[in-house]
Protein backbone atom coordinates (compact mmCIF):
# COMPACT_ATOMS: atom_id res chain seq x y z
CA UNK A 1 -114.01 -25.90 -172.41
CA UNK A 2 -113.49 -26.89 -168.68
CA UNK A 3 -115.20 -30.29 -169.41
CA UNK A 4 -113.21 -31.04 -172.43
CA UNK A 5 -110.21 -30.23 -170.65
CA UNK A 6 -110.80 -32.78 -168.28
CA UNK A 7 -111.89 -35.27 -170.43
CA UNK A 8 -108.66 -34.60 -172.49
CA UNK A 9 -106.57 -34.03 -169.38
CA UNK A 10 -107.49 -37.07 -167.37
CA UNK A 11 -105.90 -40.79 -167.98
CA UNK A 12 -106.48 -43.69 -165.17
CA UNK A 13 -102.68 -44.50 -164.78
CA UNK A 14 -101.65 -41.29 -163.80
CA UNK A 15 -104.70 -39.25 -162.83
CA UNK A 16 -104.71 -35.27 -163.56
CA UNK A 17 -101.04 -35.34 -164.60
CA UNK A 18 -101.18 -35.27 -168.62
CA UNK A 19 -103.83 -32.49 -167.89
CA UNK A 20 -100.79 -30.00 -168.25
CA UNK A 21 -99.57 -31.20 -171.37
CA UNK A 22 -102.52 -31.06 -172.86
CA UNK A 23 -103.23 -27.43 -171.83
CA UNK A 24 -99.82 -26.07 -173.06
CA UNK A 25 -100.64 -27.84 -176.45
CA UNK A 26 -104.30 -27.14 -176.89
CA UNK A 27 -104.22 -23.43 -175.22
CA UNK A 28 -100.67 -21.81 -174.56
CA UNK A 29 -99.27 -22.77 -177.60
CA UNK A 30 -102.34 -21.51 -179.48
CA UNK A 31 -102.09 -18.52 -177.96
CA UNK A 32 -98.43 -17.83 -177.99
CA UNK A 33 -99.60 -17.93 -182.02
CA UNK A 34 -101.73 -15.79 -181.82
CA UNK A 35 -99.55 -12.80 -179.53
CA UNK A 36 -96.70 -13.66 -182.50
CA UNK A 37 -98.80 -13.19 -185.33
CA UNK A 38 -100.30 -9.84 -183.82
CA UNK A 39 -103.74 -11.12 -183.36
CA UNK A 40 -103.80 -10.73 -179.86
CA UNK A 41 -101.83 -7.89 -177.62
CA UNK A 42 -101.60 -6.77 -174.24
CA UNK A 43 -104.63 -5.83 -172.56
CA UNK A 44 -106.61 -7.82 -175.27
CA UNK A 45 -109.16 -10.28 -174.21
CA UNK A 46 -109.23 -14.04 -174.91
CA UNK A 47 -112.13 -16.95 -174.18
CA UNK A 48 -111.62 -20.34 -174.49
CA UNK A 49 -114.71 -22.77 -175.78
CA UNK A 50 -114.95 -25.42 -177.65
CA UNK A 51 -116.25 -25.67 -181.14
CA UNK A 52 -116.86 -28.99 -183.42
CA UNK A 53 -115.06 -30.74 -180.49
CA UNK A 54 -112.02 -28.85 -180.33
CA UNK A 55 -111.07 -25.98 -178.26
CA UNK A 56 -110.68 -22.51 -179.94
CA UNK A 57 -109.29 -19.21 -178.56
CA UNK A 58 -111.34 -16.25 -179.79
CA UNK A 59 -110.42 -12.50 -179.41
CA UNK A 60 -113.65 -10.58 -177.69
CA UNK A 61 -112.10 -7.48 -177.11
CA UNK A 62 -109.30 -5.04 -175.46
């Protein structure tokens, strides 16, 4: 996932900057889903990978 995320974070004008954006969208956004819907709560456990070229957020455990 760290890879990806620099691959999808990184542009030549403006160096590491969009790398925020595109963690809020591609990670805290997912998982802001997934406390709302239930899926996840406190003192679960979350990993990021990547999957098909995309990242995914997958529950492991509490």
């Amino acid at each position: 996932a760290l890879s990806w995320l620099a691959a999808a974070g990184f542009d030549p004008a403006f160096g590491a900057r969009p790398l925020k954006r595109v963690m809020q969208r591609m990670i805290t956004n997912r998982l802001s889903e997934m406390i709302l819907s239930g899926t996840v709560q406190e003192g679960d456990s979350v990993n990021v990978t990547t999957e098909n070229g995309d990242i995914v957020l997958i529950k492991t455990g509490s």
